[in-house]
Each structure stands twice: as structure tokens, then as C-alpha cells.
N, C-alpha and C. Protein backbone atom coordinates (compact mmCIF):
# COMPACT_ATOMS: atom_id res chain seq x y z
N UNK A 1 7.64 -15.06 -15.90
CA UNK A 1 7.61 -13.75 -16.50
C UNK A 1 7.89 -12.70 -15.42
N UNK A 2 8.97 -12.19 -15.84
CA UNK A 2 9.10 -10.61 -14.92
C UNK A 2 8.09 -9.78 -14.70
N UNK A 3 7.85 -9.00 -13.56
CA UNK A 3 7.19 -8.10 -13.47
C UNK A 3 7.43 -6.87 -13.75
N UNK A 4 7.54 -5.99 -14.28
CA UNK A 4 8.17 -5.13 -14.79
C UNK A 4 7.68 -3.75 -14.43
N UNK A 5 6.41 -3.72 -14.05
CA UNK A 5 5.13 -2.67 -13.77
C UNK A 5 5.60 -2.46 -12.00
N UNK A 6 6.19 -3.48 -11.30
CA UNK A 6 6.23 -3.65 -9.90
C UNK A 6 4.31 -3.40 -9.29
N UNK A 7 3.59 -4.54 -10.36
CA UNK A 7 2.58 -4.58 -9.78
C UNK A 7 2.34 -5.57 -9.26
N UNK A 8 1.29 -5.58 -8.18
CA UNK A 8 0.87 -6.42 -7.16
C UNK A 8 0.61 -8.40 -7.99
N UNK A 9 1.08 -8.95 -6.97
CA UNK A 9 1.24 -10.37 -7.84
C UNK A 9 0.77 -11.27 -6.47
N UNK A 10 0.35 -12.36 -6.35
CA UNK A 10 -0.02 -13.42 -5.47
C UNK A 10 1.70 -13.34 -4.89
N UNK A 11 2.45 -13.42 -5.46
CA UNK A 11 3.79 -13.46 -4.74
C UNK A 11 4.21 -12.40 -4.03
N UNK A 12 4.19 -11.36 -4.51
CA UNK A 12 4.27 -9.83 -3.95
C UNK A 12 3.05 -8.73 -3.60
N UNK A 13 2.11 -9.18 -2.99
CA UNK A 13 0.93 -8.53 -2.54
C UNK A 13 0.77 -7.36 -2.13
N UNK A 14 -0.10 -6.29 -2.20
CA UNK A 14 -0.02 -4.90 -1.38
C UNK A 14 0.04 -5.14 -0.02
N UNK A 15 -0.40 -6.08 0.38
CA UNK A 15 -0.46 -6.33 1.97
C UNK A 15 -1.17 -7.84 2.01
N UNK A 16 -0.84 -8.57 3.58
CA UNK A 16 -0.77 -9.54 3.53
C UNK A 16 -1.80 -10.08 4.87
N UNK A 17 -2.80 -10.29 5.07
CA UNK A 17 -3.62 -11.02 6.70
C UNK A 17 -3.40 -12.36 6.67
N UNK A 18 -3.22 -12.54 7.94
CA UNK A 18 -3.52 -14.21 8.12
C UNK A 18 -4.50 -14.31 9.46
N UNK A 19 -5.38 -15.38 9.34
CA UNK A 19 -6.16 -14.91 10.57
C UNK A 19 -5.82 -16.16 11.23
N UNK A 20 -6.27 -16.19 12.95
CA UNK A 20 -5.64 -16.88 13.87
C UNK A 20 -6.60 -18.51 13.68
N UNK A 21 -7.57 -18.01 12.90
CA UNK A 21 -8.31 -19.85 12.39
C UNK A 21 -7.35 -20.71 11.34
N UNK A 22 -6.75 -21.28 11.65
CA UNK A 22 -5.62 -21.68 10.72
C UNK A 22 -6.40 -21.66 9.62
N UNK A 23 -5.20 -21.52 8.21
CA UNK A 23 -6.06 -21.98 7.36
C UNK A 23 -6.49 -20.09 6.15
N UNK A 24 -6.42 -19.60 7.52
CA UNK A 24 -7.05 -18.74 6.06
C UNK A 24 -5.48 -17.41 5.60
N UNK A 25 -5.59 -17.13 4.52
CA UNK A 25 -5.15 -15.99 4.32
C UNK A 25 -5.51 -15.02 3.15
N UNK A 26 -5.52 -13.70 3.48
CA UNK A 26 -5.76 -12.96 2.01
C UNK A 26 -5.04 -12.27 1.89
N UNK A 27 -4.87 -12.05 0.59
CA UNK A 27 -3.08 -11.46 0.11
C UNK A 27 -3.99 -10.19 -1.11
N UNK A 28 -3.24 -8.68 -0.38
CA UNK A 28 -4.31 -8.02 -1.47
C UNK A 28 -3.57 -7.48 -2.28
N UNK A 29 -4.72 -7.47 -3.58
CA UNK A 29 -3.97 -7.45 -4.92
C UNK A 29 -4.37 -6.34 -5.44
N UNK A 30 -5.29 -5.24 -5.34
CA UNK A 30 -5.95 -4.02 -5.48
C UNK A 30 -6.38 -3.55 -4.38
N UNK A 31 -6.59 -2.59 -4.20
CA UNK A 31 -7.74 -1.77 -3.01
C UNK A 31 -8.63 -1.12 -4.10
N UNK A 32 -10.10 -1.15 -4.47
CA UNK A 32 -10.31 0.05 -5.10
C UNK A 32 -11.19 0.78 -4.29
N UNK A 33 -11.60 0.89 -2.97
CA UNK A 33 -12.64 1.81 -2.33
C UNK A 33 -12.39 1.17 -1.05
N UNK A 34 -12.50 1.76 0.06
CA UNK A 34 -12.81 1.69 1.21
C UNK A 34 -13.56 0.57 1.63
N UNK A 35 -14.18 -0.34 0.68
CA UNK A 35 -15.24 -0.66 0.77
C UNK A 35 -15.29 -2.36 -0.33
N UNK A 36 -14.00 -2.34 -1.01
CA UNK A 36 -13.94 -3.71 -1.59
C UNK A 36 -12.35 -3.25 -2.54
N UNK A 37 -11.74 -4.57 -2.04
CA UNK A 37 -10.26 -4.92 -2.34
C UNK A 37 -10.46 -6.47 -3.21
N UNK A 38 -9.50 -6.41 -4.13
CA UNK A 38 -9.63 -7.43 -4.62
C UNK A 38 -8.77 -8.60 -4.05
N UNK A 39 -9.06 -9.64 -3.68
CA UNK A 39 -7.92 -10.27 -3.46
C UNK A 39 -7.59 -11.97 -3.60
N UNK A 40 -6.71 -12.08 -3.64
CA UNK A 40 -7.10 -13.85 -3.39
C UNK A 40 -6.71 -13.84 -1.80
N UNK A 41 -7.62 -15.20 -1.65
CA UNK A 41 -7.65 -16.06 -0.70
C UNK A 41 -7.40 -17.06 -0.68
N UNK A 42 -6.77 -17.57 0.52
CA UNK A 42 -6.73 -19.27 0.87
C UNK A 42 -7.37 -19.87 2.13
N UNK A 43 -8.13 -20.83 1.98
CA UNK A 43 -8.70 -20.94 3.25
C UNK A 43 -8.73 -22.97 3.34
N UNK A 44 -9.81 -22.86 3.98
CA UNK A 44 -9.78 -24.56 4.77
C UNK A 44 -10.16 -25.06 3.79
N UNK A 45 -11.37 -24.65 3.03
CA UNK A 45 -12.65 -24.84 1.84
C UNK A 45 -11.73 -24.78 0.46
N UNK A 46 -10.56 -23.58 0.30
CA UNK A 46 -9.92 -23.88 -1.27
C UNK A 46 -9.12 -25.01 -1.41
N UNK A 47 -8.39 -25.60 -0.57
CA UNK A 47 -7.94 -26.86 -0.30
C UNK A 47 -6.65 -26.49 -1.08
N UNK A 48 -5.86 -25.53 -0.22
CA UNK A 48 -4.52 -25.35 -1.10
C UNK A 48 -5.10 -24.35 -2.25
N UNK A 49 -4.97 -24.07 -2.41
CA UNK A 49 -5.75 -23.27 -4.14
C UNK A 49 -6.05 -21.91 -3.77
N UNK A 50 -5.98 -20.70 -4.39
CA UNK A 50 -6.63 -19.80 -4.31
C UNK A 50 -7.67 -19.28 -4.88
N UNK A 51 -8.67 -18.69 -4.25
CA UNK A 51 -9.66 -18.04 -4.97
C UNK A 51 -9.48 -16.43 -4.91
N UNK A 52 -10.03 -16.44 -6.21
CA UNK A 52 -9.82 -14.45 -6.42
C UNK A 52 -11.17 -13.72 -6.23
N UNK A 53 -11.20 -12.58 -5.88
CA UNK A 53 -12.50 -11.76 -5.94
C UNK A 53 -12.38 -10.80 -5.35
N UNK A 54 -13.14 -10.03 -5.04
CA UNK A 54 -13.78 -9.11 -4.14
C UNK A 54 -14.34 -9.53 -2.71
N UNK A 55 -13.71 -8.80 -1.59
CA UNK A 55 -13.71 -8.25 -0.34
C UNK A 55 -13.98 -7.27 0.57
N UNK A 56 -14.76 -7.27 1.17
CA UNK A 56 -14.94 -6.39 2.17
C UNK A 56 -13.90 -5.93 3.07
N UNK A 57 -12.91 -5.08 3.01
CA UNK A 57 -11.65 -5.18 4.15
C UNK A 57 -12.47 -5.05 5.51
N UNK A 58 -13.67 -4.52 6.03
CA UNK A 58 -13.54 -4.65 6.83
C UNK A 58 -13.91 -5.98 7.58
N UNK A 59 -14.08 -6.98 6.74
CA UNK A 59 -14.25 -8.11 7.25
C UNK A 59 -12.87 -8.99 7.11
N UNK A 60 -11.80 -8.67 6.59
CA UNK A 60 -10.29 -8.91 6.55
C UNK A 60 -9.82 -8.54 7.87
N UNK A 61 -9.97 -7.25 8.24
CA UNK A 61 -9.30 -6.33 9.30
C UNK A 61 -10.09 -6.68 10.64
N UNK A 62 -11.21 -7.72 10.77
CA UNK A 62 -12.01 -8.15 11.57
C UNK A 62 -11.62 -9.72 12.07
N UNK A 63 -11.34 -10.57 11.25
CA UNK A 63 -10.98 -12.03 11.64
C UNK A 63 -9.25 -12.36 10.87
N UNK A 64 -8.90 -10.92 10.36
CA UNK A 64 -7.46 -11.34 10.32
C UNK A 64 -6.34 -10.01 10.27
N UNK A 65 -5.14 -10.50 11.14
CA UNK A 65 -4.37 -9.68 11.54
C UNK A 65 -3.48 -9.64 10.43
N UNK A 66 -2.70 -8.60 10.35
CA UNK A 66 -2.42 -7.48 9.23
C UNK A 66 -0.88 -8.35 8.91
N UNK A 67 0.30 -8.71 8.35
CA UNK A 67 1.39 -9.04 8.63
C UNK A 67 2.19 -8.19 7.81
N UNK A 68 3.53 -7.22 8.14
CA UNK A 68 3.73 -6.79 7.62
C UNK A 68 4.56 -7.65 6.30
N UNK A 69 5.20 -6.94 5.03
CA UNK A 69 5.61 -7.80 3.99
C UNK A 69 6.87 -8.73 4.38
N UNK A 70 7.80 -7.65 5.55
CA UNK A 70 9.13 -8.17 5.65
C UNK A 70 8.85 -9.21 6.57
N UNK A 71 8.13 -9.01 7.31
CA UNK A 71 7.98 -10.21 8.47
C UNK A 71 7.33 -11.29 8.05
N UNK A 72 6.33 -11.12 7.25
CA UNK A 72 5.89 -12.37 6.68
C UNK A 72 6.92 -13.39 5.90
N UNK A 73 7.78 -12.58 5.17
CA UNK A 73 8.79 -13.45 4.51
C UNK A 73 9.85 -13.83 5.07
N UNK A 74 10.03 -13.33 6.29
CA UNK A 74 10.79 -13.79 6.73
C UNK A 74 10.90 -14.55 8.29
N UNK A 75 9.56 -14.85 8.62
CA UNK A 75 9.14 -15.22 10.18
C UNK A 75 8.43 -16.64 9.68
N UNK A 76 8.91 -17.15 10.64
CA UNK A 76 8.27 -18.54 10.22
C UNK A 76 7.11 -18.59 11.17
N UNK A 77 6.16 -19.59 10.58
CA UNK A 77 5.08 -19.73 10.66
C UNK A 77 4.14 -19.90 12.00
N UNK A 78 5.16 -20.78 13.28
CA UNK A 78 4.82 -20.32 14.18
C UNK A 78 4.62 -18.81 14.96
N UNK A 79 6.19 -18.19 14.40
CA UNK A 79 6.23 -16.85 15.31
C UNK A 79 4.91 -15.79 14.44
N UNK A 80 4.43 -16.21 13.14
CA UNK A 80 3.52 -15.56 13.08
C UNK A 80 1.99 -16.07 13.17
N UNK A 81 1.67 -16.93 13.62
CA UNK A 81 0.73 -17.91 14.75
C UNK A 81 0.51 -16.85 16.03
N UNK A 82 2.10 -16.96 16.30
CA UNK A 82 2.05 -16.32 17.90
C UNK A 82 1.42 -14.78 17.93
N UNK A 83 2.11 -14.22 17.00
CA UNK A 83 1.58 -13.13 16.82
C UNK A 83 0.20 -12.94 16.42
N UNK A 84 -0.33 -13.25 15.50
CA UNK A 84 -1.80 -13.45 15.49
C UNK A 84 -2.53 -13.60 16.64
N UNK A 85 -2.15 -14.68 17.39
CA UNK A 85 -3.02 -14.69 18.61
C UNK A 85 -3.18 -13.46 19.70
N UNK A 86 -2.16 -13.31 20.04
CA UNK A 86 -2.01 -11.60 20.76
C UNK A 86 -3.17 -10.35 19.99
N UNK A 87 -2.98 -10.60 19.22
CA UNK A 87 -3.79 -9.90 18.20
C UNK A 87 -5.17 -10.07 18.73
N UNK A 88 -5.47 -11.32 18.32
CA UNK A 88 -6.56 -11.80 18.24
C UNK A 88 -7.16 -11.93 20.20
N UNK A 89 -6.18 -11.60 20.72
CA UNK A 89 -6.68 -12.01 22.26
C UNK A 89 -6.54 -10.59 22.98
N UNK A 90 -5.84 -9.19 22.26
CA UNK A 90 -6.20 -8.11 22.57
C UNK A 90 -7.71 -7.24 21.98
N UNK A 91 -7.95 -8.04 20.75
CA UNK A 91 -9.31 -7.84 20.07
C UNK A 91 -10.58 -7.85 21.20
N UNK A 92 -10.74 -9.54 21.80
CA UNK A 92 -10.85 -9.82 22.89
C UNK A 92 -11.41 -8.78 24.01
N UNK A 93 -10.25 -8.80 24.57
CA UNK A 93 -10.10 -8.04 25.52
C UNK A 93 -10.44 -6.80 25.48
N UNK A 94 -10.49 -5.85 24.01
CA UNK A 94 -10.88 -4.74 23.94
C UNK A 94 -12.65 -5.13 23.80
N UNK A 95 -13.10 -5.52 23.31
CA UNK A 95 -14.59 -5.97 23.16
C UNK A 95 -14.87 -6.37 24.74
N UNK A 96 -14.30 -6.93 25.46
CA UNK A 96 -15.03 -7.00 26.96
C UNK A 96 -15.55 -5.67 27.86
């Protein structure tokens, strides 16, 4: 089925994290407050599968780095690995 609304879909997300623990990602499908986004997830535990709900972004924006839409679709999976880690190892480094 077409989307027709150009609303947010597991395929076409408002925005996209993957965090540097393999395994997880959340793809968001609403924002409604500062304070909880709806989204699905994939992680070690859904086993392939997504689960939907409610999120804390700042616990998104905490163990996973941001990817933009074009790069995600079009960077393969290492170069966005690599990137994550930088991420994740300037996080790091700013906390020391």
C-alpha cells in the first residue's frame, strides 16, 4: 500500500539511531514531547522483529548515534559501524 500522507513508516522513519552494541536500532516514527517518541526497535532480545512503543530520546541520543536518512540508505553497514564508533569514542572522551 502506498503512502500517500508521506507519513512516517518502519521503511521511511523521521530519523534513524543505530548504536555501536551491535544489534540495536530505533527508527522514529512520532516525536510527541521532548520527553517520549514513539518508535520501533530492533535489538539482540527481538530476534530480527520489531518492537513498537514509547521512548525516552534521551536514552536513544545516549547509547545511539543519530544516522542521517541519506547515509543510512546508502552506506553500508560497516562504514556506518565505523562511524558509530567515533561517535561513541568521542562521547568517551568528552566524559573523561
Amino acid at each position: 500500500m502506498e503512502n500517500l500522507h508521506n507519513e512516517p513508516t518502519l521503511e521511511n522513519p523521521i530519523e534513524t539511531y543505530i548504536s555501536p552494541m551491535i544489534g540495536w536500532e530505533w527508527r522514529v516514527l512520532e516525536k510527541y514531547s521532548d520527553t517520549y517518541w514513539y518508535c520501533a526497535v530492533q535489538s539482540p532480545m527481538t530476534h530480527g522483529t520489531w518492537d513498537f512503543g514509547g521512548v525516552n530520546p534521551s536514552d536513544i541520543k545516549e547509547y545511539g548515534g543519530f544516522i542521517k536518512p541519506e547515509d543510512y540508505k546508502h552506506a553500508e553497514v560497516d562504514d556506518i559501524m565505523y562511524q558509530l564508533q567515533a561517535i561513541a569514542n568521542k562521547r568517551r572522551e568528552e566524559a573523561s
